[in-house]
Protein backbone atom coordinates (compact mmCIF):
# COMPACT_ATOMS: atom_id res chain seq x y z
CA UNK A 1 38.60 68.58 104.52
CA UNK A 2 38.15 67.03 108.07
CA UNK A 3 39.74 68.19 111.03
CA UNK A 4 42.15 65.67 112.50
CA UNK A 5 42.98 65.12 116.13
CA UNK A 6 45.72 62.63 117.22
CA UNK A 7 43.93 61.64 120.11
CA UNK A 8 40.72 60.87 118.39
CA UNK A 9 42.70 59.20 116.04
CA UNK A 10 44.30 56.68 118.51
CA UNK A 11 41.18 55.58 120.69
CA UNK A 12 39.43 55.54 117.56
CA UNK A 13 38.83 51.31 117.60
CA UNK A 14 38.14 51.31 113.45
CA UNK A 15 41.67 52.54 112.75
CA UNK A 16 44.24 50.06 112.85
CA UNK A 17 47.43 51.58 114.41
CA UNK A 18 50.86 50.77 116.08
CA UNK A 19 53.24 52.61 118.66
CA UNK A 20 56.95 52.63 117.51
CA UNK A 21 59.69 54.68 118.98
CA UNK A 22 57.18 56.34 121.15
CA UNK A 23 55.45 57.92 118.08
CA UNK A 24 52.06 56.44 116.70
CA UNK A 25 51.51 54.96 112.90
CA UNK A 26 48.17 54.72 111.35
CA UNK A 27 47.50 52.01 108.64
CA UNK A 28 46.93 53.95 105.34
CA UNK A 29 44.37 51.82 104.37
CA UNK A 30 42.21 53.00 107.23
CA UNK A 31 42.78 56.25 106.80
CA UNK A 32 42.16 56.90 103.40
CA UNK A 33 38.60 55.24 104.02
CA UNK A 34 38.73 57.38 107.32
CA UNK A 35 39.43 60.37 105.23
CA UNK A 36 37.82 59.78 102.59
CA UNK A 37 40.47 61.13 100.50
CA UNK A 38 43.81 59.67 98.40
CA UNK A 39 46.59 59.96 100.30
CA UNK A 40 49.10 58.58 97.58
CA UNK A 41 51.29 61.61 98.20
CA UNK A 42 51.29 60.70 102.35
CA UNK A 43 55.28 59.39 103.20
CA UNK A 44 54.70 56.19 104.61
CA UNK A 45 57.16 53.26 105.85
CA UNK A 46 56.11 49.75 106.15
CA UNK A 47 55.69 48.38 109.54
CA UNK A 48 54.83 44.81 111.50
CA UNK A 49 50.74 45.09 112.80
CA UNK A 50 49.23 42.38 114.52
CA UNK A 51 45.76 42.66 112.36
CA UNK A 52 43.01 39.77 113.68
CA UNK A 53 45.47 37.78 115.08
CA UNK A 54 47.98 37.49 111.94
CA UNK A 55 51.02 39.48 111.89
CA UNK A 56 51.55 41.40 108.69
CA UNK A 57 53.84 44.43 107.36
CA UNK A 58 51.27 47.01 106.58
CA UNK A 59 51.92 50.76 104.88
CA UNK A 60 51.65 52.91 107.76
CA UNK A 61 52.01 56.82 107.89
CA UNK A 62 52.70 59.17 111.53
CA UNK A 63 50.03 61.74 112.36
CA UNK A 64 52.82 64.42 110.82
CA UNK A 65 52.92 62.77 107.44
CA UNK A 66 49.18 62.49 107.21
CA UNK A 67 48.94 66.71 107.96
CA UNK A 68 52.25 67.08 105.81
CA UNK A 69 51.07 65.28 102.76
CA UNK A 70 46.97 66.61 102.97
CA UNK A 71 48.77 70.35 102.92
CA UNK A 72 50.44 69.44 99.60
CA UNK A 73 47.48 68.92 98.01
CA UNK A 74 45.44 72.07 98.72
């Protein structure tokens, strides 16, 4: 299992992501691939991205979920 950091997650340029309410989302998408792991048991809510220049509403999950839903599956 990788270690994550939230930092490295956020200046990491592959991994689309989105500040809201001071807190910072992470597409799903990009993290599973990230990952390389399912995270179909991550809580996630759906939220507007800007993603090459089109708006869309994306899956996206906080670093918390991500930890929270990797420890259920161990």
């Amino acid at each position: 299992m990788r270690v994550l950091k939230e930092k490295l997650l956020i200046k990491d340029a592959t991994i689309n992501k989105v500040q809201f309410d001071k807190e910072w989302f992470f597409k799903m998408d990009d993290m599973a691939f990230y990952l390389k792991e399912d995270l179909s048991e991550v809580e996630f809510i759906y939220l507007p991205m800007w993603i090459d220049g089109v708006e869309e509403l994306v899956k996206c999950c906080s670093f918390e979920d991500i930890i929270r839903g990797r420890k259920e599956l161990l």
